[in-house]
C-alpha atoms as a PDB file:
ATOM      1  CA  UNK A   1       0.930  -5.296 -24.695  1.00  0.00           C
ATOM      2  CA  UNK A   2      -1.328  -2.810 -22.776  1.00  0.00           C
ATOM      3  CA  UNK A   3      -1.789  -2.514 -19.175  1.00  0.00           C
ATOM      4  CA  UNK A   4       0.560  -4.393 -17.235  1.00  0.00           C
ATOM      5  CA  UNK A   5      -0.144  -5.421 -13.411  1.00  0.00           C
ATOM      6  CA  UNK A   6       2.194  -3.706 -11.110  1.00  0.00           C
ATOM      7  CA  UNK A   7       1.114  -5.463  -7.920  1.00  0.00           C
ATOM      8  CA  UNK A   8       0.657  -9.118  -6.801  1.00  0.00           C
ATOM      9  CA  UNK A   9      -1.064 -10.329  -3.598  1.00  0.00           C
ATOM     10  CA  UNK A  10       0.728 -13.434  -3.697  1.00  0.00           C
ATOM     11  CA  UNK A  11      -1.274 -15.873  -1.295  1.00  0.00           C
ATOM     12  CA  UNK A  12      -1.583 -17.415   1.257  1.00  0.00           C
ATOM     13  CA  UNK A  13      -5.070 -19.039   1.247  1.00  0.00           C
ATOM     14  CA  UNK A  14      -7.091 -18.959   4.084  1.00  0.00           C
ATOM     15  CA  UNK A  15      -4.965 -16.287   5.787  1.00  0.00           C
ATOM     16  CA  UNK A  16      -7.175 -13.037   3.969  1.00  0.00           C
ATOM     17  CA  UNK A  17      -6.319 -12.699   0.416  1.00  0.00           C
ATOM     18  CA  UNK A  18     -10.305 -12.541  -0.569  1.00  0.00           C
ATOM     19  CA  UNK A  19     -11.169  -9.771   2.020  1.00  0.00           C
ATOM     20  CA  UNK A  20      -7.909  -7.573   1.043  1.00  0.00           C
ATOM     21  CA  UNK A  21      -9.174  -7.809  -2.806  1.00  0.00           C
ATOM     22  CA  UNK A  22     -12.320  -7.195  -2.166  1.00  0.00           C
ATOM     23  CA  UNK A  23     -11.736  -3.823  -0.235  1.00  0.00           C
ATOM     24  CA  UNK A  24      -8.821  -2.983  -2.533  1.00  0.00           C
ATOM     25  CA  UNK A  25     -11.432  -3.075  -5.514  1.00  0.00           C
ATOM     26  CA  UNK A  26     -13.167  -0.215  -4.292  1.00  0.00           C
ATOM     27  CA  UNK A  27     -10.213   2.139  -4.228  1.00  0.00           C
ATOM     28  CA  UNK A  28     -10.946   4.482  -6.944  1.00  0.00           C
ATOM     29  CA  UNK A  29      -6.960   4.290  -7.929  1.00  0.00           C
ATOM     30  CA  UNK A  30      -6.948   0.273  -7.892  1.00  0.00           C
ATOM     31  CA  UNK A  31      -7.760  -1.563 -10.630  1.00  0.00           C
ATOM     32  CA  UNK A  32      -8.063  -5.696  -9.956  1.00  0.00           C
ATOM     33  CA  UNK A  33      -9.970  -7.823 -13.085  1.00  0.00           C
ATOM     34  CA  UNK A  34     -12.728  -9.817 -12.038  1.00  0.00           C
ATOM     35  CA  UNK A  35     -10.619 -12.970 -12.572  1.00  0.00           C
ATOM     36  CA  UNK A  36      -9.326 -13.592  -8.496  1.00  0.00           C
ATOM     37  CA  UNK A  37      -6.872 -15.917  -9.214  1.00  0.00           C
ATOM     38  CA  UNK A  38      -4.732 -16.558 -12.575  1.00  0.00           C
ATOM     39  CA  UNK A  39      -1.700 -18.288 -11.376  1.00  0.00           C
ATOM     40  CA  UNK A  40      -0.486 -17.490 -14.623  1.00  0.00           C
ATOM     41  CA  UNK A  41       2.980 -17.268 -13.001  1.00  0.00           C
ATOM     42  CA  UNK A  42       2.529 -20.385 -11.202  1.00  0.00           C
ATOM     43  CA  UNK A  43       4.342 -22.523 -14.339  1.00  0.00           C
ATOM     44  CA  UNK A  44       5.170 -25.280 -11.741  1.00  0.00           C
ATOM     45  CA  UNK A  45       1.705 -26.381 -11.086  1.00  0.00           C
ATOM     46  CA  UNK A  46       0.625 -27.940 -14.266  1.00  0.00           C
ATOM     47  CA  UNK A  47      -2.553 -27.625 -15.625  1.00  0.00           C
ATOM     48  CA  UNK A  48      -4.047 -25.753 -12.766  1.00  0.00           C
ATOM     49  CA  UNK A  49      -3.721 -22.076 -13.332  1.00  0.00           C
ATOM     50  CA  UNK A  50      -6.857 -20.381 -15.275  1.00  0.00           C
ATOM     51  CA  UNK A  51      -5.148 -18.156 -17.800  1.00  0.00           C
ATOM     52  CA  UNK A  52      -2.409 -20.125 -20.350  1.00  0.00           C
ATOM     53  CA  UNK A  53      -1.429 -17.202 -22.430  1.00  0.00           C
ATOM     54  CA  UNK A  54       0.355 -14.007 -22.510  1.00  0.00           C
ATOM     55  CA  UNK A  55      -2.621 -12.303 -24.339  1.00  0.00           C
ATOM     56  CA  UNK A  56      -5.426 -14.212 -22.702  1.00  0.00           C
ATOM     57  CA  UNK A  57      -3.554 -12.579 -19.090  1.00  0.00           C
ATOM     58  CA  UNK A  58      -3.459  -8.644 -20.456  1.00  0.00           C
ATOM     59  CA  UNK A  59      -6.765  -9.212 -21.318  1.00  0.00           C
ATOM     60  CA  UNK A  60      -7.461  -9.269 -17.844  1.00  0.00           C
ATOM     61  CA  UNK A  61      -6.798  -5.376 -17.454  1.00  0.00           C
ATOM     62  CA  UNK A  62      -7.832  -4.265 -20.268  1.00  0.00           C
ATOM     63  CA  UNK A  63     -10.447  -2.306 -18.676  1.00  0.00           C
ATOM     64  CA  UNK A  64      -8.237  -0.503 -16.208  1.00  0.00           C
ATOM     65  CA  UNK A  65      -8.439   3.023 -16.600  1.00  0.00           C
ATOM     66  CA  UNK A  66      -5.819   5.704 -17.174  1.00  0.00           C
ATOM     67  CA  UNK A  67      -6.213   7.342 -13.438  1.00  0.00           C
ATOM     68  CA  UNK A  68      -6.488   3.680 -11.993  1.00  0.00           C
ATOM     69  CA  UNK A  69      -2.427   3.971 -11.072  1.00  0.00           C
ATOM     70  CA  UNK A  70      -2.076   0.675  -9.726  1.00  0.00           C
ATOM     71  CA  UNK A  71      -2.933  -3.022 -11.184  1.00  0.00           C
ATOM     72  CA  UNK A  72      -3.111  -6.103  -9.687  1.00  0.00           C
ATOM     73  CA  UNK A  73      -4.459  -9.371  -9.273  1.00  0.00           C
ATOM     74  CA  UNK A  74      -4.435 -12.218  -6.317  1.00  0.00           C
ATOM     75  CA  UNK A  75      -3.071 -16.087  -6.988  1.00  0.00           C
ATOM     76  CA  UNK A  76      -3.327 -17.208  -3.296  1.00  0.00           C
ATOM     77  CA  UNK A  77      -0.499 -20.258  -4.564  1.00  0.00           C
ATOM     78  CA  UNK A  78       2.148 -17.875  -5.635  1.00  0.00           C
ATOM     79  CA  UNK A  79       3.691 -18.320  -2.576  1.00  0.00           C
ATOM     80  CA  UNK A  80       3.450 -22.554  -3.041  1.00  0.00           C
ATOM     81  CA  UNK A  81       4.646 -22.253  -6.404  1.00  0.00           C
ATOM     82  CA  UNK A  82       8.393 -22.615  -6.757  1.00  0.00           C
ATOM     83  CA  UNK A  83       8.386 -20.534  -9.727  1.00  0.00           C
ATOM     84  CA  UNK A  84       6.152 -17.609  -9.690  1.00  0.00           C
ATOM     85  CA  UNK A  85       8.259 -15.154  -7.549  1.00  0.00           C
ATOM     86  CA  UNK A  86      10.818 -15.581 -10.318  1.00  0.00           C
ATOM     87  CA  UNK A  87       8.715 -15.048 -12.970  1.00  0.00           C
ATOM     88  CA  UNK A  88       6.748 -12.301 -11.544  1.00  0.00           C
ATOM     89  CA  UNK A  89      10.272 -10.526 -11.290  1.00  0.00           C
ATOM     90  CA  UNK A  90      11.051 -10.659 -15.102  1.00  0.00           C
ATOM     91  CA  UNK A  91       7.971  -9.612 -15.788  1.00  0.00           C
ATOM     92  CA  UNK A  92       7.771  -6.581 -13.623  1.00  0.00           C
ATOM     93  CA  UNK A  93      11.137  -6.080 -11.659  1.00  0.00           C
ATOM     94  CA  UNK A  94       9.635  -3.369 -10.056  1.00  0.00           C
ATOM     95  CA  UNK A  95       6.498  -4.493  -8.532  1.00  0.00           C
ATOM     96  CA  UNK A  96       4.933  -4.928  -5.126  1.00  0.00           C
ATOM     97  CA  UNK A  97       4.371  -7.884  -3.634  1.00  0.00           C
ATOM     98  CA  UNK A  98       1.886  -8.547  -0.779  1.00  0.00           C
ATOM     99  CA  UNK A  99       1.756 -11.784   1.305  1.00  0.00           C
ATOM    100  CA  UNK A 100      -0.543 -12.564   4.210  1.00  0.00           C
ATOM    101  CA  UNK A 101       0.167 -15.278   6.845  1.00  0.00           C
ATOM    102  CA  UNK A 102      -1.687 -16.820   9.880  1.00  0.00           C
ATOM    103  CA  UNK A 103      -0.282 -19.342  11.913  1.00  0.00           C
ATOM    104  CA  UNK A 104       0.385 -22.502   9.867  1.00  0.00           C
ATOM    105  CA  UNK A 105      -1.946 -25.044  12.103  1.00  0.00           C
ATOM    106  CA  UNK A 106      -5.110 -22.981  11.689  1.00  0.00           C
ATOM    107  CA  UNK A 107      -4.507 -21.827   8.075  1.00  0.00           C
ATOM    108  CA  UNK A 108      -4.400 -25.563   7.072  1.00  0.00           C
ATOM    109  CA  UNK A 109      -7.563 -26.431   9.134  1.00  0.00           C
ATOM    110  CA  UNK A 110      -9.399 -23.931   7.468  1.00  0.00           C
ATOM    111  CA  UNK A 111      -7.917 -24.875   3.922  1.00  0.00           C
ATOM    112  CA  UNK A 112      -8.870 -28.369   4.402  1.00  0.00           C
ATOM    113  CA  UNK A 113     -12.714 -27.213   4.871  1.00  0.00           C
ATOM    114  CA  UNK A 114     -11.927 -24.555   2.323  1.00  0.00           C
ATOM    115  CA  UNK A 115     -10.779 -27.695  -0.200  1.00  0.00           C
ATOM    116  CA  UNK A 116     -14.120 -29.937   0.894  1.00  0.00           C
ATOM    117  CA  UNK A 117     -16.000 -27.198   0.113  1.00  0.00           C
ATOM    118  CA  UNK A 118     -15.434 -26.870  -3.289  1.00  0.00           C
ATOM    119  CA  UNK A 119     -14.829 -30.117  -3.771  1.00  0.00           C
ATOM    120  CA  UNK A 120     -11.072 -30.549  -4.585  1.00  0.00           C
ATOM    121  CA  UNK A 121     -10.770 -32.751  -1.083  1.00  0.00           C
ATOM    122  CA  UNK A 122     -13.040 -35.697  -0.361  1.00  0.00           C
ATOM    123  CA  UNK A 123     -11.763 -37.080   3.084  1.00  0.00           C
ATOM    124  CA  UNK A 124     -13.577 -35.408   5.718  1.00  0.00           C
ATOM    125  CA  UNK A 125     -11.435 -35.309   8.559  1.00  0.00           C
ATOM    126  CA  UNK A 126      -8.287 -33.298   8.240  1.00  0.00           C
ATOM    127  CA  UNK A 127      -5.648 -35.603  10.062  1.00  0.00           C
ATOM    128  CA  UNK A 128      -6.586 -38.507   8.237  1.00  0.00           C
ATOM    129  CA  UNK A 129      -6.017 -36.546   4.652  1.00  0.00           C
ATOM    130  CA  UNK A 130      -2.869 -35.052   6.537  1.00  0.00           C
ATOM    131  CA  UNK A 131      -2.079 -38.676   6.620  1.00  0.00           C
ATOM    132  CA  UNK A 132      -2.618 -39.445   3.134  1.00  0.00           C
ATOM    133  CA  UNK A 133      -0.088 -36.577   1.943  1.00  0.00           C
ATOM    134  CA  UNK A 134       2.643 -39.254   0.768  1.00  0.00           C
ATOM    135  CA  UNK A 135       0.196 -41.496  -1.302  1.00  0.00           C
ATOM    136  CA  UNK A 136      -1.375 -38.782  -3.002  1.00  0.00           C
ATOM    137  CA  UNK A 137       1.961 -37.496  -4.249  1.00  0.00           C
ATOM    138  CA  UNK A 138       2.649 -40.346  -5.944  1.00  0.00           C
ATOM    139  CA  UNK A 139      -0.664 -40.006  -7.545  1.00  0.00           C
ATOM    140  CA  UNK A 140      -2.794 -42.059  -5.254  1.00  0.00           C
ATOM    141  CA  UNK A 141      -6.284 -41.589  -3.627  1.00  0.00           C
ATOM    142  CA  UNK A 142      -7.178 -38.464  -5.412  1.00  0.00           C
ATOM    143  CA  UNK A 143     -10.193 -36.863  -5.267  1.00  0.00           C
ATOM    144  CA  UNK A 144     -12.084 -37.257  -8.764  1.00  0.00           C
ATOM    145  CA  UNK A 145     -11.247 -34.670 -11.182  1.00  0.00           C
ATOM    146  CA  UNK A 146      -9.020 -33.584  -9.185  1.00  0.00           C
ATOM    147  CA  UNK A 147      -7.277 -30.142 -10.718  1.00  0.00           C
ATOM    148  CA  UNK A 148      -3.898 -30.921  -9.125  1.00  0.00           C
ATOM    149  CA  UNK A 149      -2.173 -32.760  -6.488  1.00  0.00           C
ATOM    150  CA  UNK A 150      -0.331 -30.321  -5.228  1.00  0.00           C
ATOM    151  CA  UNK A 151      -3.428 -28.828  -3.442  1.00  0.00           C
ATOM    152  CA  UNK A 152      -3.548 -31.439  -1.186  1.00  0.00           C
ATOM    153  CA  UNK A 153       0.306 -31.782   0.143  1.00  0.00           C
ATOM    154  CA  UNK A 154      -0.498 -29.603   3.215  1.00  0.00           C
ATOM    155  CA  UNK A 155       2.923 -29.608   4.809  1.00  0.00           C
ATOM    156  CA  UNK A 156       4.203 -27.320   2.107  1.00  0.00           C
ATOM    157  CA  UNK A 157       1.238 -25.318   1.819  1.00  0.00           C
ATOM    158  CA  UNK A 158       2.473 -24.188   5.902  1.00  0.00           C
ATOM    159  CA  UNK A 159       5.945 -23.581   4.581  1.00  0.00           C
ATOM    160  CA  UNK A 160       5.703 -20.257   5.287  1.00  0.00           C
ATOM    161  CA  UNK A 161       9.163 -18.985   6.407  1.00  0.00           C
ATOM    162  CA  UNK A 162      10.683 -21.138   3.300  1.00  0.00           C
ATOM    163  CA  UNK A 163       8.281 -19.611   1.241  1.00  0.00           C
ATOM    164  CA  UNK A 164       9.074 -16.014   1.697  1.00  0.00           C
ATOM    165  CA  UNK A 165      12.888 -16.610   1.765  1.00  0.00           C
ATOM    166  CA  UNK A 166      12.080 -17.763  -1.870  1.00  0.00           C
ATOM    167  CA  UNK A 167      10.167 -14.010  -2.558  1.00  0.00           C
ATOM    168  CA  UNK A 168      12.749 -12.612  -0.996  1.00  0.00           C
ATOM    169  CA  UNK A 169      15.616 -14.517  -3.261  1.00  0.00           C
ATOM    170  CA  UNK A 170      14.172 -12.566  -6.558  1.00  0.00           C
ATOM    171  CA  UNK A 171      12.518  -9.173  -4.696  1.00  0.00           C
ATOM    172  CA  UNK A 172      14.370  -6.302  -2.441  1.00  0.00           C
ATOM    173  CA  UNK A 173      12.790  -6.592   1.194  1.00  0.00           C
ATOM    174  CA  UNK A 174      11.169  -3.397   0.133  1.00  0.00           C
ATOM    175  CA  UNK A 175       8.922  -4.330  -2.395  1.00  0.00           C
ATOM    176  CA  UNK A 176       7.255  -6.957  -0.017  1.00  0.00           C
ATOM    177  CA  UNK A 177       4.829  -6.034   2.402  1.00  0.00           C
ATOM    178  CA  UNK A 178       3.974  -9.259   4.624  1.00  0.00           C
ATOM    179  CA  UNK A 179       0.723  -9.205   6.396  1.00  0.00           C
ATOM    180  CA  UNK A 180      -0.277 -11.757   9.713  1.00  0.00           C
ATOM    181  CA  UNK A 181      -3.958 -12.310   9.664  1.00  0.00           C
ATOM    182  CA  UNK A 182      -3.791 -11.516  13.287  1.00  0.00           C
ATOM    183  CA  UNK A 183      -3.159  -7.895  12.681  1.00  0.00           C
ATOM    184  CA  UNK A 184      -5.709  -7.816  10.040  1.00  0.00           C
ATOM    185  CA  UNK A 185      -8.533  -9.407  12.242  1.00  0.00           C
ATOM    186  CA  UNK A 186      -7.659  -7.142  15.066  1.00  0.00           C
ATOM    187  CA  UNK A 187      -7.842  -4.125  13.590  1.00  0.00           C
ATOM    188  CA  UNK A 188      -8.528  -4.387   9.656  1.00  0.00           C
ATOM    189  CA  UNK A 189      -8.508  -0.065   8.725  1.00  0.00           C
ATOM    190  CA  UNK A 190      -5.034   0.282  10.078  1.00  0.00           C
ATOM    191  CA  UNK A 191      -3.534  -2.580   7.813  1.00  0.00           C
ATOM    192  CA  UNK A 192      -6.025  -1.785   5.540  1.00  0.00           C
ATOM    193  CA  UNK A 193      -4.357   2.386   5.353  1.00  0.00           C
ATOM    194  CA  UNK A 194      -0.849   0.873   5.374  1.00  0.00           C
ATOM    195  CA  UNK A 195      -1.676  -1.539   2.504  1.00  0.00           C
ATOM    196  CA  UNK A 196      -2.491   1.719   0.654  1.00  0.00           C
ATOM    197  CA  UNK A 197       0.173   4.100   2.046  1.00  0.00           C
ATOM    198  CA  UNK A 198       2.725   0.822   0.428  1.00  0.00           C
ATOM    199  CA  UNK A 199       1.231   0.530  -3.241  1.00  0.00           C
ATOM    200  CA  UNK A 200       1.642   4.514  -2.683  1.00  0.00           C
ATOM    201  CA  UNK A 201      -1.805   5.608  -2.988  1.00  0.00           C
ATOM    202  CA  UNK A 202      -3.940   8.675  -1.581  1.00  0.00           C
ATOM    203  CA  UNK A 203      -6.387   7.286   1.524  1.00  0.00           C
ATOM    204  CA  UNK A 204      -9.656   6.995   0.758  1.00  0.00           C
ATOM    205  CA  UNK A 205     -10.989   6.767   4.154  1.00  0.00           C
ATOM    206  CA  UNK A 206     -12.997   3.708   4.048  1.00  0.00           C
ATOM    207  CA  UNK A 207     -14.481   2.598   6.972  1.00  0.00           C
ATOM    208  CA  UNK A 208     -16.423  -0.819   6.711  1.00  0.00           C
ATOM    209  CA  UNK A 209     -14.659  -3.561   6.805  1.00  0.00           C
ATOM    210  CA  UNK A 210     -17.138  -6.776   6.889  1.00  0.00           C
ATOM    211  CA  UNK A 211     -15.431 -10.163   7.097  1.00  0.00           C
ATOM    212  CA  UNK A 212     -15.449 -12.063   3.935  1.00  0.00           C
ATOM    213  CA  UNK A 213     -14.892 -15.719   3.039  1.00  0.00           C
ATOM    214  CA  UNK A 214     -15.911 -17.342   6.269  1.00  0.00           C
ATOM    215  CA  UNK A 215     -15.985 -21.071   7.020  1.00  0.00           C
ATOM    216  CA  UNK A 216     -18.604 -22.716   4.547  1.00  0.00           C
ATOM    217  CA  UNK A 217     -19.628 -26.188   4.081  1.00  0.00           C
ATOM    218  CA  UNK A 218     -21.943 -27.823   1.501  1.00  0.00           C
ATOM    219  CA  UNK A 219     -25.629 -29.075   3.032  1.00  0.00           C
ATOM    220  CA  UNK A 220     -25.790 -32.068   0.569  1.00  0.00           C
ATOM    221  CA  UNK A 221     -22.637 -33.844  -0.713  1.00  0.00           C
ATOM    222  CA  UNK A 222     -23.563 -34.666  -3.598  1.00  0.00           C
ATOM    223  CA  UNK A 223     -25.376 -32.148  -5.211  1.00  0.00           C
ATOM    224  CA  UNK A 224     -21.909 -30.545  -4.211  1.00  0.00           C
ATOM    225  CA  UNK A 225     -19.930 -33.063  -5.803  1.00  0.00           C
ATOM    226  CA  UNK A 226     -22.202 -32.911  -8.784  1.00  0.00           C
ATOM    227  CA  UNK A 227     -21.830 -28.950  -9.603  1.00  0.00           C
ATOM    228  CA  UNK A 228     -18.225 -28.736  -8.789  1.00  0.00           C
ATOM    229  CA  UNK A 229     -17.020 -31.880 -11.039  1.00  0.00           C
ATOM    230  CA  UNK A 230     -19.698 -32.638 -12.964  1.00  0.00           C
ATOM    231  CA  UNK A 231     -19.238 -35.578 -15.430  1.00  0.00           C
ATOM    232  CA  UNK A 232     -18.378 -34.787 -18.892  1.00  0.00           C
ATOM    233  CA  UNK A 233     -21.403 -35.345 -20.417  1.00  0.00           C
ATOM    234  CA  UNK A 234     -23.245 -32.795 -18.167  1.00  0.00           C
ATOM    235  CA  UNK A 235     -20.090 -30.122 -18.445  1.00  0.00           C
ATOM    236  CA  UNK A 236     -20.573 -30.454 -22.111  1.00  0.00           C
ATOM    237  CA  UNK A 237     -24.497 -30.286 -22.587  1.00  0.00           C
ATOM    238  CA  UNK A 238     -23.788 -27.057 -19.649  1.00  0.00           C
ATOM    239  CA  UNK A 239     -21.981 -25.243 -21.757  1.00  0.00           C
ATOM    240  CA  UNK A 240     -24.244 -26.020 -25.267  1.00  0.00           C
ATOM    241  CA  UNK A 241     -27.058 -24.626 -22.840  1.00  0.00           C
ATOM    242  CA  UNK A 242     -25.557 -21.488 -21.886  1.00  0.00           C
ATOM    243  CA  UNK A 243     -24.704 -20.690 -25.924  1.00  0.00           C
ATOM    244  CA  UNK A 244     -28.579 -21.053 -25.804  1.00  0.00           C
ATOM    245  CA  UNK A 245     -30.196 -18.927 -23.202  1.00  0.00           C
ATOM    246  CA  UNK A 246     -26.959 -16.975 -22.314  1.00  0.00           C
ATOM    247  CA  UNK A 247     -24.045 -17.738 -20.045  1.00  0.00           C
ATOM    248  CA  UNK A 248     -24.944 -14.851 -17.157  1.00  0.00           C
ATOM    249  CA  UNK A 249     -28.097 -16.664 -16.791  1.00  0.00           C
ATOM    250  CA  UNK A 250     -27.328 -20.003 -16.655  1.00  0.00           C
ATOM    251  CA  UNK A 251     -24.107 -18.908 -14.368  1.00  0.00           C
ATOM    252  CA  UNK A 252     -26.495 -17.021 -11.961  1.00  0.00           C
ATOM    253  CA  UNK A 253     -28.852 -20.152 -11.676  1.00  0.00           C
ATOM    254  CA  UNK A 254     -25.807 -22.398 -11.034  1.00  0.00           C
ATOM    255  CA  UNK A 255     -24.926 -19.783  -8.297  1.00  0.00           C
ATOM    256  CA  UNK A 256     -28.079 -19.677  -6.709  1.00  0.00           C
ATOM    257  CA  UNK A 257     -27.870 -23.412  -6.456  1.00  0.00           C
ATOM    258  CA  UNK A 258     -24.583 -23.730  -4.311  1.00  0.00           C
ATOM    259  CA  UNK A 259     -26.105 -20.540  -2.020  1.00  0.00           C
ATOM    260  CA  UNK A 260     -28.721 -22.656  -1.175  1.00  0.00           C
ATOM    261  CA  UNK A 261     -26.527 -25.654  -0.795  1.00  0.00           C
ATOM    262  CA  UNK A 262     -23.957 -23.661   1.851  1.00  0.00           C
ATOM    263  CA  UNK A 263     -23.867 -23.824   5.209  1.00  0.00           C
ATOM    264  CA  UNK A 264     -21.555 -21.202   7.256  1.00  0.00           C
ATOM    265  CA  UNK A 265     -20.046 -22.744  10.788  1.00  0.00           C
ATOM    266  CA  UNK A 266     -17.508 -23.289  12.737  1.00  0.00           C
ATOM    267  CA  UNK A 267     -14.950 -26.043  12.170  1.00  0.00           C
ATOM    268  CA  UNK A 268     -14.661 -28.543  14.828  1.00  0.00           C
ATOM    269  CA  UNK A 269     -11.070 -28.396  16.276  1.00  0.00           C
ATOM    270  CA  UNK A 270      -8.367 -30.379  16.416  1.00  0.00           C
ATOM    271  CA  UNK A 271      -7.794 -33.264  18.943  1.00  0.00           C
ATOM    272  CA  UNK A 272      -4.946 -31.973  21.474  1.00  0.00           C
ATOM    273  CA  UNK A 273      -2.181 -34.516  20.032  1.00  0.00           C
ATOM    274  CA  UNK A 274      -2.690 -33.706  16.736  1.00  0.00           C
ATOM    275  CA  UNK A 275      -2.707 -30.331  16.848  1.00  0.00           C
ATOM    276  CA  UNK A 276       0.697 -30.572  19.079  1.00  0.00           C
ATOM    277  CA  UNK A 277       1.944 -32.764  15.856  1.00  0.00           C
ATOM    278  CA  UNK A 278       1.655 -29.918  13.542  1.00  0.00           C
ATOM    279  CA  UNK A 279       2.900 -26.627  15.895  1.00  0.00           C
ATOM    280  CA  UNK A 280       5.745 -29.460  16.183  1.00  0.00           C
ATOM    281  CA  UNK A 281       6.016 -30.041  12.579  1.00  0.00           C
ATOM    282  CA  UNK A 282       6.058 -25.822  11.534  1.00  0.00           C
ATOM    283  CA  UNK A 283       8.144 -24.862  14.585  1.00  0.00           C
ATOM    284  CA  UNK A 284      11.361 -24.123  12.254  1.00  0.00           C
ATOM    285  CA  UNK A 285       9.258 -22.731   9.351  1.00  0.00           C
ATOM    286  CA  UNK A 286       7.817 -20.528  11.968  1.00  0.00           C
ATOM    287  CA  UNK A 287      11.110 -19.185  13.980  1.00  0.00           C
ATOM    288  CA  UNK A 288      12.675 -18.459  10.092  1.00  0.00           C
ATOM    289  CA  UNK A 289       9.371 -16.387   9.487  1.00  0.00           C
ATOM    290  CA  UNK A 290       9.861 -14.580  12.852  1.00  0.00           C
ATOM    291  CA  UNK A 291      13.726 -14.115  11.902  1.00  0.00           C
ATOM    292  CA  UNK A 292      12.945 -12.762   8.228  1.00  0.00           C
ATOM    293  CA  UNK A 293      10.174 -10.359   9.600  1.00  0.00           C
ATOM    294  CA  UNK A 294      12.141  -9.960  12.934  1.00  0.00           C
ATOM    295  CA  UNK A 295       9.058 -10.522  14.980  1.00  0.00           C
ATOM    296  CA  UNK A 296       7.965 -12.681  17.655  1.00  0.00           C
ATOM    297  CA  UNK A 297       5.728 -15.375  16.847  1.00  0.00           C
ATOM    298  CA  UNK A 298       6.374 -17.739  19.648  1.00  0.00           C
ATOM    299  CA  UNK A 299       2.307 -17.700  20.353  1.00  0.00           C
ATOM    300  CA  UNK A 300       2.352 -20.084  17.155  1.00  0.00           C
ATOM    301  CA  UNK A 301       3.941 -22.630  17.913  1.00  0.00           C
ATOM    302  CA  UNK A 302       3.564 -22.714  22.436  1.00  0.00           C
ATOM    303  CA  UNK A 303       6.432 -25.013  23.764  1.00  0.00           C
ATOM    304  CA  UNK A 304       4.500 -28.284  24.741  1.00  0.00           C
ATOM    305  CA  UNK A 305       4.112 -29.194  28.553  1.00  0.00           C
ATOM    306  CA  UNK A 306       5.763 -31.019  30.087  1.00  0.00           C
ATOM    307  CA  UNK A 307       4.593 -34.587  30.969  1.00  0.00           C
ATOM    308  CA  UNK A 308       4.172 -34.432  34.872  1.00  0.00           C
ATOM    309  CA  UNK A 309       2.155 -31.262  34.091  1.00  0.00           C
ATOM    310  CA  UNK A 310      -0.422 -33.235  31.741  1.00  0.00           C
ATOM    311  CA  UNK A 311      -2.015 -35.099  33.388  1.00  0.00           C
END
């Protein structure tokens, strides 16, 4: 079997996952495979998940080293998955778990440009693909080549406090350590040091902390489109090229490309009544968060004002 991972950062997207990995990898005690994001757990979301097999998903460790006392990986929809906590547990009953949260209404505004980014969402505005939520369950208006539906039913990406009561159903409170992005922006070394002093590690006194993963959009469409879902006869003649001149070459070129083709900016925010719609729509997912973690987070979801006040 080999090395076994013995910590998960479970998710959720948009709410830090990439920066935590990406300072975690430099702990010399940490081993994390270059592979972000198996979902091998994830058995619920069809044929999404990168790694199929038992032996193709050790393989991922393989390389971890004797002294390197903790292993772990990232799948950012562990959390949306209904099954992965579960499986996760048989696996490795005694692992920790590691979730990150931000408030609901901004993670999904930043997923949706996360999701146009790389393609797996084609309607530009978010409310309008909020909108289209019940259609596209049913299979309906898909992006092409789309690698699951399930990325695009926003309301239960934001099921945050349902999703940890569902951690929490197969782990001991314990083995979870739940991080809120606004802690981590505010002051990134301190949750940073406790993230180590949990997976019960020696400091290593890093002090840089850069911010990773901002908001990116493509320049051109479809030279966006056209390397994220190519057409079949271009994926195919890709790959006979890269058994050709080798596949770190052709894989750095393709890189290059969508460097060049990425913008980084700001979103543009929500209009005032939709934006009350969703604090509105997460205001119970939000107070069950608050009562699992037993912290206020009443700054989420604001109570609206009232209507003499507005004007």
């Amino acid at each position: 079997m080999g090395v076994k991972p013995n910590f998960f950062i479970l998710g959720a997207p948009k709410c830090g996952t990439t920066a935590l990995f990406e300072y975690l990898r430099s702990h010399p005690a940490v081993f994390l495979p270059q592979v972000k994001e198996p979902h091998f757990f994830a058995t619920d979301l069809g044929g999404y998940p990168a790694i199929k097999s038992l032996d193709a998903y050790h393989s991922l460790f393989q390389d971890a080293r004797p002294d390197q006392t903790r292993v772990g990986e990232a799948s950012v929809y562990y959390l949306r998955s209904t099954t992965a906590a579960a499986n996760i547990r048989q696996y490795q009953p005694d692992a920790r778990l590691i979730a990150m949260f931000r408030n609901p209404v901004d993670m999904l505004h930043s997923f949706h440009s996360q999701l146009l980014y790389v393609a797996e969402e084609t309607e530009e505005d978010f409310e309008a693909a909020w909108r289209l939520q019940e259609r596209r369950a049913r299979g309906l208006d898909l992006p092409p080549g789309s690698r699951g539906a399930f990325l695009l039913q926003y309301r239960e990406m934001g099921r945050f406090g349902s999703q940890t009561q569902r951690v929490l159903a197969s782990f001991p409170a314990g083995q979870l350590k739940v991080i809120l992005f606004d802690d981590f922006g505010a002051d990134p070394k301190r949750v940073y040091d406790d993230v180590i002093a949990f997976l019960g590690l020696p400091g290593d006194d890093r002090a840089e902390f850069p911010r990773i993963n901002e908001n990116k959009r493509a320049r051109v469409t479809w030279l966006r489109n056209f390397l994220r879902k190519p057409p079949p006869v271009v994926r195919n003649a890709y790959r006979s090229v890269k058994q050709t001149v080798g596949g770190a070459r052709m894989d750095a070129l393709k890189s290059a490309i969508v460097r060049r083709n990425t913008v980084r900016e700001h979103r543009s925010p929500l209009s005032p009544a939709f934006r009350a719609e969703l604090i509105e729509e997460f205001r119970e997912e939000v107070a069950l968060l608050a009562s699992l973690l037993d912290r206020d987070l009443g700054h989420w979801t604001p109570a609206a004002a009232p209507a003499s006040r507005r004007g």
